[in-house]
N, C-alpha and C. Protein backbone atom coordinates (compact mmCIF):
# COMPACT_ATOMS: atom_id res chain seq x y z
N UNK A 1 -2.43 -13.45 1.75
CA UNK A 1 -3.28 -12.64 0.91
C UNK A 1 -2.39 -11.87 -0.07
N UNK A 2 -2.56 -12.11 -1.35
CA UNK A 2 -2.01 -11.00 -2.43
C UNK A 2 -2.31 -9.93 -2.18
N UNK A 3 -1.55 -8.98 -3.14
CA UNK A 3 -2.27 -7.53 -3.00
C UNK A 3 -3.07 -7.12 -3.77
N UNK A 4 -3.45 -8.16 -4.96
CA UNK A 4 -4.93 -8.51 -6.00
C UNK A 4 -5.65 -8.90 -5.23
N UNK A 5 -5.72 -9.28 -3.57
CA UNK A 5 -6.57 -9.94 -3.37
C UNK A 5 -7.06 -8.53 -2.35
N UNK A 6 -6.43 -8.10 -1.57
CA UNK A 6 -6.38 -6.87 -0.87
C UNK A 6 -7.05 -5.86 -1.64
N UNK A 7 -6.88 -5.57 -2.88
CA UNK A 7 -7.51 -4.39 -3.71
C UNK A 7 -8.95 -4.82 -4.18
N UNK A 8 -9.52 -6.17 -4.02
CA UNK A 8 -10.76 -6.32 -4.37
C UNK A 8 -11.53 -6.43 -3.03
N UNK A 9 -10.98 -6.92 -1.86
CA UNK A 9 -11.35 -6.76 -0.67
C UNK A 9 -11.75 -5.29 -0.09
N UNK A 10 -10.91 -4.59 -0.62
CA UNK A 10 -10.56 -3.19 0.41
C UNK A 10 -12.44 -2.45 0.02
N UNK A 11 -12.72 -1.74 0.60
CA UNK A 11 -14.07 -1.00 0.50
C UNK A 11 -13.86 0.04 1.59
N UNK A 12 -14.38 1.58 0.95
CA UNK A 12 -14.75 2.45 1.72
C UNK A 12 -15.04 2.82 2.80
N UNK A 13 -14.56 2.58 4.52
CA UNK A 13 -15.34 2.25 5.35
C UNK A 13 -15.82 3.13 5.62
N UNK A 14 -17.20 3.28 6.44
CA UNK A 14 -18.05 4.33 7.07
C UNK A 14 -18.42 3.95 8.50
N UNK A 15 -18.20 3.01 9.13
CA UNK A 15 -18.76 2.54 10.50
C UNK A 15 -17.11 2.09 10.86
N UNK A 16 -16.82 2.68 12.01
CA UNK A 16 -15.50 2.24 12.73
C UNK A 16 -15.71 1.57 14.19
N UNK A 17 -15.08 1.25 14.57
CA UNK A 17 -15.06 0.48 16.13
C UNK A 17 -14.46 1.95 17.04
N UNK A 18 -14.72 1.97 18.45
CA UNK A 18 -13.83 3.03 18.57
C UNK A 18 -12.71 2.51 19.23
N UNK A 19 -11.69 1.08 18.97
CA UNK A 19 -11.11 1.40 19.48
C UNK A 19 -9.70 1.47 18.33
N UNK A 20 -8.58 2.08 19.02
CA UNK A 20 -7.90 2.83 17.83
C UNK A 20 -6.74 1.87 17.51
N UNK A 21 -6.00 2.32 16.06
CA UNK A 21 -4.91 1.41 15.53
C UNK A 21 -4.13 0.92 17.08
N UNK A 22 -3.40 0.16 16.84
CA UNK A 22 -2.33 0.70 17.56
C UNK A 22 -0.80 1.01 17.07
N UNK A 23 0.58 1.88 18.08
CA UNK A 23 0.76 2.64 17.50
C UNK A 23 1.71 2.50 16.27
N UNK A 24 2.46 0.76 16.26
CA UNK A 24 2.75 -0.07 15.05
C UNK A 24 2.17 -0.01 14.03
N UNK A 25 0.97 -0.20 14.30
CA UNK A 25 0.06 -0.64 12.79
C UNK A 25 -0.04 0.82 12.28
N UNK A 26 -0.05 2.19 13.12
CA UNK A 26 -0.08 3.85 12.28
C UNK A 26 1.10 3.80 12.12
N UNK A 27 2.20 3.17 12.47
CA UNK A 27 3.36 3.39 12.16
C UNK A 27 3.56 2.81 10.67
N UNK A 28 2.99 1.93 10.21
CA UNK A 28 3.55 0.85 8.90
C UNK A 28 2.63 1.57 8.10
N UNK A 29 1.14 1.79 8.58
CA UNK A 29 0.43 2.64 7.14
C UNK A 29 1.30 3.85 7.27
N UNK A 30 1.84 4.57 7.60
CA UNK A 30 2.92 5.69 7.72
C UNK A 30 3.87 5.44 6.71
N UNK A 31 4.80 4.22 6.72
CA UNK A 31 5.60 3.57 6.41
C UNK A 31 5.17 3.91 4.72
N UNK A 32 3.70 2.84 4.08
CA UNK A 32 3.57 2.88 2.78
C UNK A 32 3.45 4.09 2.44
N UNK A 33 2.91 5.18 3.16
CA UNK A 33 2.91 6.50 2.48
C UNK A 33 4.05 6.92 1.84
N UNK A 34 5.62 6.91 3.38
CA UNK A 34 6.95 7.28 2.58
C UNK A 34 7.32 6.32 1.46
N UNK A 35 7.08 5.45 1.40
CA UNK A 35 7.54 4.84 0.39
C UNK A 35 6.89 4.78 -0.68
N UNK A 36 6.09 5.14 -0.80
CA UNK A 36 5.31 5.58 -2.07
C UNK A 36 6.18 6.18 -3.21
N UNK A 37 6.17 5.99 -4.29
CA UNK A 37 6.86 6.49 -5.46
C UNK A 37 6.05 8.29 -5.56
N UNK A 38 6.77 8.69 -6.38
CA UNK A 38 6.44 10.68 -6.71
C UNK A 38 7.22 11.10 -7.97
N UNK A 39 6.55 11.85 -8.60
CA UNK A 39 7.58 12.48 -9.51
C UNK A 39 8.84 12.91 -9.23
N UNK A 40 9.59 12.29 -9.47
CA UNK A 40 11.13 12.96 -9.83
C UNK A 40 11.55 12.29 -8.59
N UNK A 41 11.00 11.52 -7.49
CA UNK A 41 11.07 11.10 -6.19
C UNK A 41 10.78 12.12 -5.63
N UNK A 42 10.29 13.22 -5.77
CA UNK A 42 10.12 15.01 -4.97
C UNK A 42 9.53 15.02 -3.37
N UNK A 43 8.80 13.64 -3.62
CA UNK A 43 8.28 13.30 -1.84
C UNK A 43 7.81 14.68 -1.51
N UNK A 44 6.63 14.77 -2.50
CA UNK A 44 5.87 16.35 -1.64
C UNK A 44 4.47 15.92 -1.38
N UNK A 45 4.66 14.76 -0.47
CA UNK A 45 3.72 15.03 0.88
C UNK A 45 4.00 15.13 1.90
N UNK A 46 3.16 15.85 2.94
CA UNK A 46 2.78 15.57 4.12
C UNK A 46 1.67 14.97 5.13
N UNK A 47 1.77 14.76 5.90
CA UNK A 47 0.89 13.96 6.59
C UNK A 47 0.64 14.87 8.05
N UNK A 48 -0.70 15.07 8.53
CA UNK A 48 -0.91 15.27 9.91
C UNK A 48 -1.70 14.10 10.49
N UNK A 49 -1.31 13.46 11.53
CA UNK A 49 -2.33 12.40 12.14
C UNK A 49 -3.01 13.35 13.18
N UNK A 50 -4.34 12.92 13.05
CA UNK A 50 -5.31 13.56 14.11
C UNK A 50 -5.74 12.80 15.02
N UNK A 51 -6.24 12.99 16.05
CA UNK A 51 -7.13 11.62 16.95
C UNK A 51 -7.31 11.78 17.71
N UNK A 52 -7.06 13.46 17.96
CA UNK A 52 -8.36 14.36 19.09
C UNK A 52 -9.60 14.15 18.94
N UNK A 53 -10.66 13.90 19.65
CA UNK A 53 -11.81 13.61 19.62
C UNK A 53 -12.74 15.04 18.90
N UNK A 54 -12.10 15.86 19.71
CA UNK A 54 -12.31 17.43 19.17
C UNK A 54 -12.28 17.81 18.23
N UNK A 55 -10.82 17.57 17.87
CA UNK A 55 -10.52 18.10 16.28
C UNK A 55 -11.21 17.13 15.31
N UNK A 56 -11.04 15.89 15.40
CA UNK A 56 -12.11 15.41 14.34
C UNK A 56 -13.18 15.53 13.98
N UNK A 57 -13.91 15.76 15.03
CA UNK A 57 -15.22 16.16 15.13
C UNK A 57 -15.19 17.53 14.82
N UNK A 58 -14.37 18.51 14.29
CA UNK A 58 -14.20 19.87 13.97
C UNK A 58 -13.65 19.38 12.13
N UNK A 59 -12.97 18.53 12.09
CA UNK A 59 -13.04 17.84 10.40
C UNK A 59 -14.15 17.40 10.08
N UNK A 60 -14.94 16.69 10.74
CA UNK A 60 -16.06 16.17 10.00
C UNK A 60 -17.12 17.39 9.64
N UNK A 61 -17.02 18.28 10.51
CA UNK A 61 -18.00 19.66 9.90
C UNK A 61 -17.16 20.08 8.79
N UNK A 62 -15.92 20.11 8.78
CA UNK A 62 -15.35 20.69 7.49
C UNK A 62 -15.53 19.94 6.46
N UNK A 63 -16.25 18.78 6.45
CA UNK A 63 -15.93 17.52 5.55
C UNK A 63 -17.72 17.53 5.29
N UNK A 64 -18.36 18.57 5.54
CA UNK A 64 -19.47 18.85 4.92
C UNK A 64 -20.51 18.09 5.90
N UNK A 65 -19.82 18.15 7.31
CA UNK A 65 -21.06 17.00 7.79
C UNK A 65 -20.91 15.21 8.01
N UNK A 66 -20.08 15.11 7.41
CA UNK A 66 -19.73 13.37 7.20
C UNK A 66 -19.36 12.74 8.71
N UNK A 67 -20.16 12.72 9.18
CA UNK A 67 -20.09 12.31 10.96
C UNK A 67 -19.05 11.14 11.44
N UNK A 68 -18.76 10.27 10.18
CA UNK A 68 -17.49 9.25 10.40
C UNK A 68 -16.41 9.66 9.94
N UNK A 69 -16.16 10.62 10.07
CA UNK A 69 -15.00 11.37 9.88
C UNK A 69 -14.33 11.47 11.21
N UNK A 70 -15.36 12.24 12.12
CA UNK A 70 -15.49 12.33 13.45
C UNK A 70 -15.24 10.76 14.39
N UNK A 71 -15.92 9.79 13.76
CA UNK A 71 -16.44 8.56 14.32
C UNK A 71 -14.65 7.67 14.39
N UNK A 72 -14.58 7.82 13.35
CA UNK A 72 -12.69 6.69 12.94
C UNK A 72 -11.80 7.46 14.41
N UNK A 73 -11.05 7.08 14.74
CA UNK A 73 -10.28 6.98 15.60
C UNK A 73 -9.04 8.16 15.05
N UNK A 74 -8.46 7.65 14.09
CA UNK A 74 -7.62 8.77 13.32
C UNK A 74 -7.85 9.12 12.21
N UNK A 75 -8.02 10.16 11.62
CA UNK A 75 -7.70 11.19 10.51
C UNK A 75 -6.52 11.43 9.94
N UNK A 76 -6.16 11.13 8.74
CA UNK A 76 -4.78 11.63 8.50
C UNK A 76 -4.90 12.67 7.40
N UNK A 77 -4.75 13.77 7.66
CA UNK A 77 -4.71 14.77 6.67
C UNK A 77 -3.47 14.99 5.26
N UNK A 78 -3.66 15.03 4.89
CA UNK A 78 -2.78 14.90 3.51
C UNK A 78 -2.51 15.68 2.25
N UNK A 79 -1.09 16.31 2.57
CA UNK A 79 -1.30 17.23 2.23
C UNK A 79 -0.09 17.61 0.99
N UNK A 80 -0.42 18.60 -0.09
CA UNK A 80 1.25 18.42 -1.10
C UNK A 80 1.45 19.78 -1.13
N UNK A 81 3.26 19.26 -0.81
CA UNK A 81 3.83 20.90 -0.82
C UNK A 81 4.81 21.38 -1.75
N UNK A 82 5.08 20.72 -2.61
CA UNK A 82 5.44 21.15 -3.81
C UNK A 82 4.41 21.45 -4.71
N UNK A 83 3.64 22.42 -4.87
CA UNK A 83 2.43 22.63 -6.10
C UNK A 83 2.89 23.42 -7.12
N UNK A 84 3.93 23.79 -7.23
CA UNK A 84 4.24 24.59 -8.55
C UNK A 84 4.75 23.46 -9.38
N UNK A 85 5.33 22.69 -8.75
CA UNK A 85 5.77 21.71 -9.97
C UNK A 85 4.72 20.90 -10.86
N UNK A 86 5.03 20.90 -12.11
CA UNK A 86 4.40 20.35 -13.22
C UNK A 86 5.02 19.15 -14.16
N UNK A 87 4.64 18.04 -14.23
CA UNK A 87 5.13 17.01 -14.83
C UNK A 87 5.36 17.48 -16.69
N UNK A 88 6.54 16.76 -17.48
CA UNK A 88 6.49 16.81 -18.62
C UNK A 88 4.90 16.80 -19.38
N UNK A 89 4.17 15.90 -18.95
CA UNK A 89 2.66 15.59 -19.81
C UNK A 89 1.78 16.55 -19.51
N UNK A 90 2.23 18.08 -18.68
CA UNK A 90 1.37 18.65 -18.30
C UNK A 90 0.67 19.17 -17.18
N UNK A 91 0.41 17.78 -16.16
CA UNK A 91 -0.07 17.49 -15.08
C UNK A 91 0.60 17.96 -13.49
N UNK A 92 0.26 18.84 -12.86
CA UNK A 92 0.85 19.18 -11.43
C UNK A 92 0.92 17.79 -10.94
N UNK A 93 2.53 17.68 -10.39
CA UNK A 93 2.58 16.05 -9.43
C UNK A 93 2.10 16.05 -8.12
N UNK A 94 1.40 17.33 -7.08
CA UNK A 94 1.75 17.16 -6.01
C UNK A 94 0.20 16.39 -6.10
N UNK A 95 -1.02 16.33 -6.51
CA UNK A 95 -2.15 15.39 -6.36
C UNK A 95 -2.41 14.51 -6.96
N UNK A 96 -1.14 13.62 -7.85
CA UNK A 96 -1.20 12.06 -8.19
C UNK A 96 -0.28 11.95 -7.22
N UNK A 97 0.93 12.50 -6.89
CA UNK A 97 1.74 11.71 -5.77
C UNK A 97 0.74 11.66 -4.21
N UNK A 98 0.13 12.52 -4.30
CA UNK A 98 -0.48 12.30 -2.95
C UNK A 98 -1.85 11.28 -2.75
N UNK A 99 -1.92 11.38 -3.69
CA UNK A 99 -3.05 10.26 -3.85
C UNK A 99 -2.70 8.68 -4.14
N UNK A 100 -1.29 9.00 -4.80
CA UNK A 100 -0.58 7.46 -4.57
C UNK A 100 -0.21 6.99 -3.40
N UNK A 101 0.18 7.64 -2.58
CA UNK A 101 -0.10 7.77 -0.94
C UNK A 101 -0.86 7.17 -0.54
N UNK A 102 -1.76 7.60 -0.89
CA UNK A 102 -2.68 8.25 0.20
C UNK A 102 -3.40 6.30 -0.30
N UNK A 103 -3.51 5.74 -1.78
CA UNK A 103 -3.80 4.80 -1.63
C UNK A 103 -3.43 3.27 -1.16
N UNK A 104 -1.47 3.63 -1.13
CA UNK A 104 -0.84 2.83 -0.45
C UNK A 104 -1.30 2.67 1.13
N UNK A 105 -1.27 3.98 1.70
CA UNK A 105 -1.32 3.77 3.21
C UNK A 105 -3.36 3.29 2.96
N UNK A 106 -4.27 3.34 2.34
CA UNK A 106 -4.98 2.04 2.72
C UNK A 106 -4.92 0.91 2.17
N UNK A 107 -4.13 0.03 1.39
CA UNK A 107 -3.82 -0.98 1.39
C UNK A 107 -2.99 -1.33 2.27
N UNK A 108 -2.34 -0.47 3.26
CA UNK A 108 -1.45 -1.06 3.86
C UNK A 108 -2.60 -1.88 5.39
N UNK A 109 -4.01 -0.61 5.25
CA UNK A 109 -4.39 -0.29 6.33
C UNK A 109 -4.72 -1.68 6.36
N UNK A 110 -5.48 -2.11 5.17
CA UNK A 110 -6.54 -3.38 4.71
C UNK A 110 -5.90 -4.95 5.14
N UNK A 111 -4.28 -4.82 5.09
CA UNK A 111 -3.78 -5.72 5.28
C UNK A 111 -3.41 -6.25 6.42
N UNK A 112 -3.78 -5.07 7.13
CA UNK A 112 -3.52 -5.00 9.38
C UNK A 112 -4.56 -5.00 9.69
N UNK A 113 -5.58 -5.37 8.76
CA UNK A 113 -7.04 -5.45 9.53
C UNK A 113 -8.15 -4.07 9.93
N UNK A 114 -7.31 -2.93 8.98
CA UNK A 114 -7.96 -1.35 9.27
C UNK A 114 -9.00 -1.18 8.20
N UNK A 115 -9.51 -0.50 8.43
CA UNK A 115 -9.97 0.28 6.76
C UNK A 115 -10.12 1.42 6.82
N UNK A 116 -10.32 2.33 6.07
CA UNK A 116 -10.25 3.62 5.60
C UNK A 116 -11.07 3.98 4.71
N UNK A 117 -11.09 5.63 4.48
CA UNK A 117 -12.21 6.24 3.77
C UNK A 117 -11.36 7.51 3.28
N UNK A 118 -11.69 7.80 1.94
CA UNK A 118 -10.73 8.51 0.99
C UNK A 118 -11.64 9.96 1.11
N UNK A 119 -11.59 10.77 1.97
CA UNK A 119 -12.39 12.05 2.00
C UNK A 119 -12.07 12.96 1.36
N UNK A 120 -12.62 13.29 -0.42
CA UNK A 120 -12.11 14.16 -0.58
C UNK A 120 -13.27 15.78 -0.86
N UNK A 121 -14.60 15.40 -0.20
CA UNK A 121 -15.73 16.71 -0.29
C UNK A 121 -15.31 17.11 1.32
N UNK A 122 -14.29 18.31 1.31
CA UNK A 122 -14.13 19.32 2.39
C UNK A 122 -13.94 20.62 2.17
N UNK A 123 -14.13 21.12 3.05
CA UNK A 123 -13.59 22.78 3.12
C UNK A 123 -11.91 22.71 2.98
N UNK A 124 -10.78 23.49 2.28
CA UNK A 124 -10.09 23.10 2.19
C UNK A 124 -9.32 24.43 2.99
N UNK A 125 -9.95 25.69 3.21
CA UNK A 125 -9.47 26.58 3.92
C UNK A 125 -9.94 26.51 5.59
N UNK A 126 -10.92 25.75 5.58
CA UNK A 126 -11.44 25.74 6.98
C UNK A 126 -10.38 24.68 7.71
N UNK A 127 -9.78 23.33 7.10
CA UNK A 127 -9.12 22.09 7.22
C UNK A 127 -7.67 22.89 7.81
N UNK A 128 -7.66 24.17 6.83
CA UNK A 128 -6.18 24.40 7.43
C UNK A 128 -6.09 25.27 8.39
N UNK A 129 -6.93 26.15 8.46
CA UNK A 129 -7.37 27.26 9.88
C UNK A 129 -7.45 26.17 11.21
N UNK A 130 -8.02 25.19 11.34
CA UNK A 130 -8.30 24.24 11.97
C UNK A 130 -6.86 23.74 12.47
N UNK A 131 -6.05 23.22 11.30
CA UNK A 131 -4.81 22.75 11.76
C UNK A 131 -3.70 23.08 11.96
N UNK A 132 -3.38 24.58 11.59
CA UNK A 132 -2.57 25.64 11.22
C UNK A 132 -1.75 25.01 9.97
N UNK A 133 -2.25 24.87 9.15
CA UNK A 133 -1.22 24.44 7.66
C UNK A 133 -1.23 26.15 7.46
N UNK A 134 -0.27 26.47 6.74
CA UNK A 134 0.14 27.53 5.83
C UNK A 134 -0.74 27.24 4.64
N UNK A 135 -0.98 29.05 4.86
CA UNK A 135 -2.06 29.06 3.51
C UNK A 135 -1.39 28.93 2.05
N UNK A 136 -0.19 29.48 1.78
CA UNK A 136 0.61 29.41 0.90
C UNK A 136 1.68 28.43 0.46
N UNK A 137 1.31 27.98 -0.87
CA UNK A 137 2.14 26.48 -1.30
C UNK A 137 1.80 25.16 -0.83
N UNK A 138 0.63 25.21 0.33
CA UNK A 138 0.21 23.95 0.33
C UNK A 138 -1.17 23.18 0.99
N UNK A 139 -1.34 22.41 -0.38
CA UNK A 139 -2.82 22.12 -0.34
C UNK A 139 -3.30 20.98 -0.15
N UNK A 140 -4.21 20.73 0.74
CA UNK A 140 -4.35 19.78 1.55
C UNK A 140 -5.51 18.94 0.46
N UNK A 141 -4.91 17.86 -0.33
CA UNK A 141 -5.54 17.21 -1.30
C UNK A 141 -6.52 16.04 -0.78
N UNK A 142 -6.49 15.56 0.32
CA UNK A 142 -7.50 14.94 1.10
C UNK A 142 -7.25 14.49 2.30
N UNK A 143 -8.38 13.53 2.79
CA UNK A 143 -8.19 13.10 3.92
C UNK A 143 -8.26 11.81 4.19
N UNK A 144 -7.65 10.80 4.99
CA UNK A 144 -8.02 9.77 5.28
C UNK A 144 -8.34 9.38 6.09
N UNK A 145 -9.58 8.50 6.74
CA UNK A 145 -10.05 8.34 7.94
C UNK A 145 -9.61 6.68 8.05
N UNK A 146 -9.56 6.60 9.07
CA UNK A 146 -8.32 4.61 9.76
C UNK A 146 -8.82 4.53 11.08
N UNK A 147 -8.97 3.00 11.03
CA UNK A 147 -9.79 2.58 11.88
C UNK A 147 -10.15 1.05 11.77
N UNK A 148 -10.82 0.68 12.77
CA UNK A 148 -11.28 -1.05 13.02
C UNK A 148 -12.55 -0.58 12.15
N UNK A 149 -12.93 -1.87 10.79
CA UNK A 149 -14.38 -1.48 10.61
C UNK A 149 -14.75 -2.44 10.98
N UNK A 150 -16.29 -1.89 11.16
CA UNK A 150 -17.56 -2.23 12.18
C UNK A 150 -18.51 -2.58 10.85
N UNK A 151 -18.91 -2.36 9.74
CA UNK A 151 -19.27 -2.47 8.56
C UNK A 151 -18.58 -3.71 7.77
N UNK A 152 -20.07 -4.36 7.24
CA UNK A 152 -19.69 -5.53 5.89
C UNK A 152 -19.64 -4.75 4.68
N UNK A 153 -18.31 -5.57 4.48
CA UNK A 153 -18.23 -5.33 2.88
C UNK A 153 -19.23 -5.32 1.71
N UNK A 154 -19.73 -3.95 0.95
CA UNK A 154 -20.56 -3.59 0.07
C UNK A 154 -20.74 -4.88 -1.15
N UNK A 155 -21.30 -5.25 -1.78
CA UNK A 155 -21.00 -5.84 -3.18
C UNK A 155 -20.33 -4.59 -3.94
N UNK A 156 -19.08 -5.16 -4.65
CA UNK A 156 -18.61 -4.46 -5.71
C UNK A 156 -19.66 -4.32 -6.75
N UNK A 157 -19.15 -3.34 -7.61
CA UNK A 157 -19.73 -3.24 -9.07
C UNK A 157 -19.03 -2.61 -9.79
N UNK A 158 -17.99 -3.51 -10.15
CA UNK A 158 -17.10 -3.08 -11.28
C UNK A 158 -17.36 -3.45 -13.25
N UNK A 159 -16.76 -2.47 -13.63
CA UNK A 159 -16.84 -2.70 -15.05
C UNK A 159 -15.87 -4.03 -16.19
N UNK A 160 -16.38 -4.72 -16.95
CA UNK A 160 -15.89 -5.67 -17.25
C UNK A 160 -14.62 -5.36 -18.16
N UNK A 161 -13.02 -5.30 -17.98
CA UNK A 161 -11.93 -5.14 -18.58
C UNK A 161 -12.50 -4.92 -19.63
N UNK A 162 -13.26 -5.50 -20.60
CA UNK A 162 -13.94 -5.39 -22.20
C UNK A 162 -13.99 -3.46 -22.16
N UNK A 163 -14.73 -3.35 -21.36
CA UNK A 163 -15.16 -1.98 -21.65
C UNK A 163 -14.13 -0.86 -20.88
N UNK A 164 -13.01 -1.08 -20.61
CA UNK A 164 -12.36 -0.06 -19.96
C UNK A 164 -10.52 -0.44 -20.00
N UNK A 165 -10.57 -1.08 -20.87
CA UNK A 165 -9.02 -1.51 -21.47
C UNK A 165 -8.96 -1.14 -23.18
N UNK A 166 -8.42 -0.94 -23.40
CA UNK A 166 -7.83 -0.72 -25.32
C UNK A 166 -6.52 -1.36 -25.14
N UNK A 167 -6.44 -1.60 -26.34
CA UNK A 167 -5.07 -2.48 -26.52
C UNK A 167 -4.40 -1.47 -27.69
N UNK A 168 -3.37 -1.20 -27.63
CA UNK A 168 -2.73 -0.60 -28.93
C UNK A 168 -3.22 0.64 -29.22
N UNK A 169 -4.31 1.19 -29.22
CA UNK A 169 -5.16 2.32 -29.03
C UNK A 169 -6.00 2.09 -29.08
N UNK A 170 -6.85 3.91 -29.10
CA UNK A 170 -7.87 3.70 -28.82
C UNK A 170 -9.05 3.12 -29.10
């Protein structure tokens, strides 16, 4: 399988199996996270794996209710701790690097047979009271939920390159 073929495959999961990665396969989606590229290489994420039955089910209320939050086996919280830094174009790096992350480790998931769900409607002070993150300098930019899915793949509905590419400008 390419990884063109992996990125049209991959879909949102919401229904998980309960039974959990094992601890190789959290080890390698682990893996794509560090290796993920970052501004300047600054590597300002972190990661908490969850997979207390408890505590997830204490994320999914923080996550507004989203009961497969609770349901996936592990949670990986995700989090950037460099936030003062600001890229030349403007842009704070610590929530494109973490989100480049955060999308490697589910392609990695997609390719071991996992899937995942990109949670990013939560409480973001309740997430860290919950986990003891420090309130200061670092903000927990989302979550990822990993797991066996139990769910068929949605039909896509993507937009045709025509309407979402420019060549040369705009």
């Amino acid at each position: 399988m390419t990884i063109l073929d992996i990125i049209k495959a991959r879909f949102s999961v919401r229904r998980y199996s309960p039974t959990p990665p094992g601890e190789q396969e959290l080890r390698t989606v682990l893996e794509a996270a560090r290796f993920s590229q970052s501004a300047k290489n600054r590597q300002d994420w972190r990661f908490i794996v969850v997979r207390n039955a408890e505590t997830r089910r204490k994320l999914a209320e923080a996550a507004k209710g989203q009961s497969y939050v609770a349901e996936a086996p592990v949670v990986i919280v995700c989090c950037g701790v460099d936030i003062d830094y600001v890229m030349t174009c403007g842009q704070p790096s610590y929530p494109i690097d973490v989100a480049i992350a955060m999308e490697n480790m589910a392609l990695a998931a997609w390719e071991l047979g996992l899937g995942s769900c990109w949670i990013g409607a939560f409480y973001e002070d309740t997430v860290k009271t919950l986990l003891g993150i420090p309130r200061e300098n670092i903000r927990v930019v989302g979550m990822l939920t990993l797991g066996r899915p139990e769910a068929i793949a949605p039909a896509k509905n993507r937009l045709p390159l025509e309407k979402i590419v420019r060549y040369e400008r705009w």
